[in-house]
Each structure stands twice: as structure tokens, then as C-alpha cells.
N, C-alpha and C. Protein backbone atom coordinates (compact mmCIF):
# COMPACT_ATOMS: atom_id res chain seq x y z
N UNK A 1 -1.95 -18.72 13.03
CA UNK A 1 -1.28 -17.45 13.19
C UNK A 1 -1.53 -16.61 11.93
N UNK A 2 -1.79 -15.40 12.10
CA UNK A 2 -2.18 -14.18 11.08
C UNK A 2 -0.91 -13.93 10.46
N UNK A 3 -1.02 -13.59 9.54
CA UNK A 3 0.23 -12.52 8.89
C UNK A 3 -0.27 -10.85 8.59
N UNK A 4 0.43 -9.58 8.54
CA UNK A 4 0.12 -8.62 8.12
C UNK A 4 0.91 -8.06 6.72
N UNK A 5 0.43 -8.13 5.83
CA UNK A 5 0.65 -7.60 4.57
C UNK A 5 0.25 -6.14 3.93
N UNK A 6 1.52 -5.26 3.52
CA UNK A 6 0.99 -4.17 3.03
C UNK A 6 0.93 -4.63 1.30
N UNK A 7 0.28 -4.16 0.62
CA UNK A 7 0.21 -4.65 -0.68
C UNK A 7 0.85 -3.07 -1.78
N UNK A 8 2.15 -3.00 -2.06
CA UNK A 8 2.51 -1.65 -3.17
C UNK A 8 1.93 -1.64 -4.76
N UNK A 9 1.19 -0.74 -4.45
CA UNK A 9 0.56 -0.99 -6.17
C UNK A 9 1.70 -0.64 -6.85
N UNK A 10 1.76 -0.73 -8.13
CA UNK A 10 2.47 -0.39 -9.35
C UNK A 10 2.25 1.49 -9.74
N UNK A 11 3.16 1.96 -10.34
CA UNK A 11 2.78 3.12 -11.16
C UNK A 11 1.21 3.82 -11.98
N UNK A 12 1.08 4.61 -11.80
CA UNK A 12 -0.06 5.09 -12.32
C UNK A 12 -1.72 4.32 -11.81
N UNK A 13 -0.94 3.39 -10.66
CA UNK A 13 -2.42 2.44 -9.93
C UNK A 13 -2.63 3.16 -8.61
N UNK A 14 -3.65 2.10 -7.58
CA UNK A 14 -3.91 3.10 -6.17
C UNK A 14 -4.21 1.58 -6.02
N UNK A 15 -4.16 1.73 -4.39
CA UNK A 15 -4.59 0.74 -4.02
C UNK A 15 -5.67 -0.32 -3.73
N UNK A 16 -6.75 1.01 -3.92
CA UNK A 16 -8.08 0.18 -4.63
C UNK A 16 -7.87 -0.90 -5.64
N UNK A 17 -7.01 -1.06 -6.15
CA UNK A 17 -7.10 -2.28 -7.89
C UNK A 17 -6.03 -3.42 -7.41
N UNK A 18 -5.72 -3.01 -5.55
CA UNK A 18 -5.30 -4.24 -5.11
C UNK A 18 -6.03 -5.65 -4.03
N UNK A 19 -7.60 -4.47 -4.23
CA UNK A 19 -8.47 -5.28 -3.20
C UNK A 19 -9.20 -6.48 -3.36
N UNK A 20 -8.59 -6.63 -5.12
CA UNK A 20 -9.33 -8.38 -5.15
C UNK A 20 -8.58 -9.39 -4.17
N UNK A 21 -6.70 -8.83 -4.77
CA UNK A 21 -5.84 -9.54 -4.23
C UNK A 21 -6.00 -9.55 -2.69
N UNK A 22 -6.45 -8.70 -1.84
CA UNK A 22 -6.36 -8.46 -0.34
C UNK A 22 -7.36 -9.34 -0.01
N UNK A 23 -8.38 -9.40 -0.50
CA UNK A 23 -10.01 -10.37 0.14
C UNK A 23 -9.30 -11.49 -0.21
N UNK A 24 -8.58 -11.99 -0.83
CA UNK A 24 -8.09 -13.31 -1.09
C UNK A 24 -7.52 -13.86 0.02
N UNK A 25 -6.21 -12.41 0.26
CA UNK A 25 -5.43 -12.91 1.36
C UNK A 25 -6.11 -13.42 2.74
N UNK A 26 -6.99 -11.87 2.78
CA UNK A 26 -7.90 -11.82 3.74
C UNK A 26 -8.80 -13.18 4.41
N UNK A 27 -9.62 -13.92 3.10
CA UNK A 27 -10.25 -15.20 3.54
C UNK A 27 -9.42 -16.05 4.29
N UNK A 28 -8.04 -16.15 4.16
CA UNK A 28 -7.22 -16.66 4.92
C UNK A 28 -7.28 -16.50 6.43
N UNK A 29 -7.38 -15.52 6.51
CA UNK A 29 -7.23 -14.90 8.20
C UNK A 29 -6.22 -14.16 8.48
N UNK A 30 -5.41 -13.41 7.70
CA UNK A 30 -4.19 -12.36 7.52
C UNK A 30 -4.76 -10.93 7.22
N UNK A 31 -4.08 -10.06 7.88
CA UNK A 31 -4.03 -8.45 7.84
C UNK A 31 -3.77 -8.16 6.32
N UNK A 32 -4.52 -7.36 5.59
CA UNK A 32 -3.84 -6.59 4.42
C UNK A 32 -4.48 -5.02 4.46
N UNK A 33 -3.55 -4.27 3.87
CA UNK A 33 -3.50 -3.20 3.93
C UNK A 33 -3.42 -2.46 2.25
N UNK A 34 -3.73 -2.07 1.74
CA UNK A 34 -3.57 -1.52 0.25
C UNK A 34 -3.74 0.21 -0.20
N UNK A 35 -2.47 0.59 0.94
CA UNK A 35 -2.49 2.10 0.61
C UNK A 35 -2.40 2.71 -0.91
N UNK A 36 -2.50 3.75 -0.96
CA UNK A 36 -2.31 4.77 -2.20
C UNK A 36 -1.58 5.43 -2.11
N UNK A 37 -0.17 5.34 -3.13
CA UNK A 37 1.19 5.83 -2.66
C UNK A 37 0.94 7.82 -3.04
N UNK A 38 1.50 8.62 -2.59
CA UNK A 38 1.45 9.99 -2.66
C UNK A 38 1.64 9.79 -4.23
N UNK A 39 1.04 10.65 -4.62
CA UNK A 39 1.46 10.98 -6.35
C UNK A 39 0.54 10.08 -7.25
N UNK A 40 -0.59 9.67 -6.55
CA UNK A 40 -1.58 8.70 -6.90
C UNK A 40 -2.62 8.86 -6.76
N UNK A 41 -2.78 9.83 -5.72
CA UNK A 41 -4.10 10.07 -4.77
C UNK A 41 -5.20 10.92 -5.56
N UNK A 42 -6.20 10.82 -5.79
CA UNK A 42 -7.12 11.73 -6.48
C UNK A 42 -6.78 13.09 -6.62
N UNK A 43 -5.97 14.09 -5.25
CA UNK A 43 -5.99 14.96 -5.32
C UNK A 43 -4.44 15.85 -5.34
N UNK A 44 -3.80 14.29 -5.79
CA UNK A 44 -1.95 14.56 -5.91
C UNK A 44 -1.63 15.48 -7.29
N UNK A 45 -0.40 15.79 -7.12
CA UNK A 45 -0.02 16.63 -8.45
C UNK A 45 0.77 15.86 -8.41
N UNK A 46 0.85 15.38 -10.00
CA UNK A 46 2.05 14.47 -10.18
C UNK A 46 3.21 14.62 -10.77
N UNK A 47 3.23 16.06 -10.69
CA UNK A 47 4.80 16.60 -11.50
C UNK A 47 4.82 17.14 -10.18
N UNK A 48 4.32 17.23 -9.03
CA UNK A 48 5.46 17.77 -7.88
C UNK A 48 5.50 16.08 -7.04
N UNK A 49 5.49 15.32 -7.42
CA UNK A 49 5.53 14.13 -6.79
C UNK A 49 6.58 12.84 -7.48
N UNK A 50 7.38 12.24 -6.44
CA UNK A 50 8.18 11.06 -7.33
C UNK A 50 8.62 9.94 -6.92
N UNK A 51 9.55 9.36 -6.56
CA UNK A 51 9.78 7.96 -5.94
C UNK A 51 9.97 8.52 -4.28
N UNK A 52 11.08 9.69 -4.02
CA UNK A 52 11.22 9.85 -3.03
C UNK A 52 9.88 9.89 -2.36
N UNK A 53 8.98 11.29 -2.77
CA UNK A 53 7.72 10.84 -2.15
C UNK A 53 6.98 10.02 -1.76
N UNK A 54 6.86 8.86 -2.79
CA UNK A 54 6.29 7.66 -2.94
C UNK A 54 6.85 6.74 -1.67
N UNK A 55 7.99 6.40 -1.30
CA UNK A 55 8.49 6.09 -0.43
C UNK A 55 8.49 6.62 0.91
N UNK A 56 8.06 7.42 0.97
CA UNK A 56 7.73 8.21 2.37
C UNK A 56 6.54 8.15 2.90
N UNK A 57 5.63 8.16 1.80
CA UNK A 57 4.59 7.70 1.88
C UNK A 57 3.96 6.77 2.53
N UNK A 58 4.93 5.39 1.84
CA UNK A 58 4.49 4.10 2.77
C UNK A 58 5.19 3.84 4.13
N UNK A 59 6.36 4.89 3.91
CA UNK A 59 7.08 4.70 6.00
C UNK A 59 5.68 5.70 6.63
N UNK A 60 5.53 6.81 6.22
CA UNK A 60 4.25 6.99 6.93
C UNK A 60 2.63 6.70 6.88
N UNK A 61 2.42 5.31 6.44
CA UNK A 61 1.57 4.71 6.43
C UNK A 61 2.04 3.43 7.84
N UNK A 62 2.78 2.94 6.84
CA UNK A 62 3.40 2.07 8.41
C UNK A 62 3.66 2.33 9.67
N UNK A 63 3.91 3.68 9.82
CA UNK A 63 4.18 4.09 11.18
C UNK A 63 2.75 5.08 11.82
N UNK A 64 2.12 5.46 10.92
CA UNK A 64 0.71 5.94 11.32
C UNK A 64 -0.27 4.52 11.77
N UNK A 65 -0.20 3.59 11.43
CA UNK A 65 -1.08 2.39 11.59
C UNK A 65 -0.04 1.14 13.02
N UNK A 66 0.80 1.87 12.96
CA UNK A 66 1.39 0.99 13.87
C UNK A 66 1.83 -0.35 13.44
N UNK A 67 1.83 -0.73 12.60
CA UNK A 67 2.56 -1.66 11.68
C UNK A 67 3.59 -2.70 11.98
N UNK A 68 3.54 -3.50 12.65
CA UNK A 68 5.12 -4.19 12.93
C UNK A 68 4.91 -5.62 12.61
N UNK A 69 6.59 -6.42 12.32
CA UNK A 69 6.40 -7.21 11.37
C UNK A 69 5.82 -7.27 10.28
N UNK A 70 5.52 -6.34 9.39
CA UNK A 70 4.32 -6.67 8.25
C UNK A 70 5.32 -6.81 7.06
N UNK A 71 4.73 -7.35 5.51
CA UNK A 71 5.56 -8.02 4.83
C UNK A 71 5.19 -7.09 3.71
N UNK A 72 6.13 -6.28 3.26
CA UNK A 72 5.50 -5.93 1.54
C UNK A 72 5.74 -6.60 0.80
N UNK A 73 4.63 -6.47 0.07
CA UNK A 73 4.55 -6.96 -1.65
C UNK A 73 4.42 -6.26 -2.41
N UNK A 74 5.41 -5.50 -3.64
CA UNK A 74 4.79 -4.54 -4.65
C UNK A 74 4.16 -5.29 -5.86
N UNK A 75 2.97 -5.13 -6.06
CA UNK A 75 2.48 -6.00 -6.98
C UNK A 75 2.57 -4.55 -8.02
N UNK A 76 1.92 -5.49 -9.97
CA UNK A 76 2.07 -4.48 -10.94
C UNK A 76 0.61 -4.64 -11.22
């Protein structure tokens, strides 16, 4: 049986610098996912951006991908 994992980067990261950790999971045979929280994104402003954002972010990542059961992990 698979698992689906979203992986939360840390501050000032993206989720690219979580894709060693994901191929890991991945060889397993489990879903991972390693979005880029708003206020992170190449083309974010980060003085109009903050936790609230950040958090909205990943409900609309989860609910754009259809997402159910999946497990976060905020890694640093």
C-alpha cells in the first residue's frame, strides 16, 4: 500500500531543496509532493506575503491536486 506525502519546506526554502528527500520516499512506492509555499515563489513579494498566505497556499495545493488522506511533513 502507497502512502501520499506533502513535504513543507522551511522559511526562505521552496520545494525544490525537498526533492532529494521525495526520490527517497518515492523509491519506496509512496506519493510525494513538494510544493512552494506563496512568499517563496520566484516571482512572490515577500513583504506582501506571510504565514496566513503561506497556509493557504498549501489548502490550495491540496485541494487543486485532489489530495486525500495525505500526511504532512514540514521539514527545515
Amino acid at each position: 500500500m502507497s502512502d501520499t506525502y506533502v513535504l513543507i519546506h522551511g522559511a526562505w526554502h521552496t520545494g525544490e531543496l525537498l526533492e532529494p528527500v521525495a526520490q527517497a520516499i518515492r523509491a519506496h512506492g509512496h506519493t510525494v509532493h513538494c510544493p512552494t509555499l506563496a512568499g517563496n515563489r520566484p516571482a512572490d513579494d515577500r513583504a506582501k506575503s506571510g504565514l496566513t498566505e503561506a497556509v493557504q497556499s498549501i489548502v490550495s495545493y491540496i485541494e487543486s491536486n485532489k489530495l486525500k488522506n495525505a500526511s504532512l511533513s514540514q521539514l527545515n
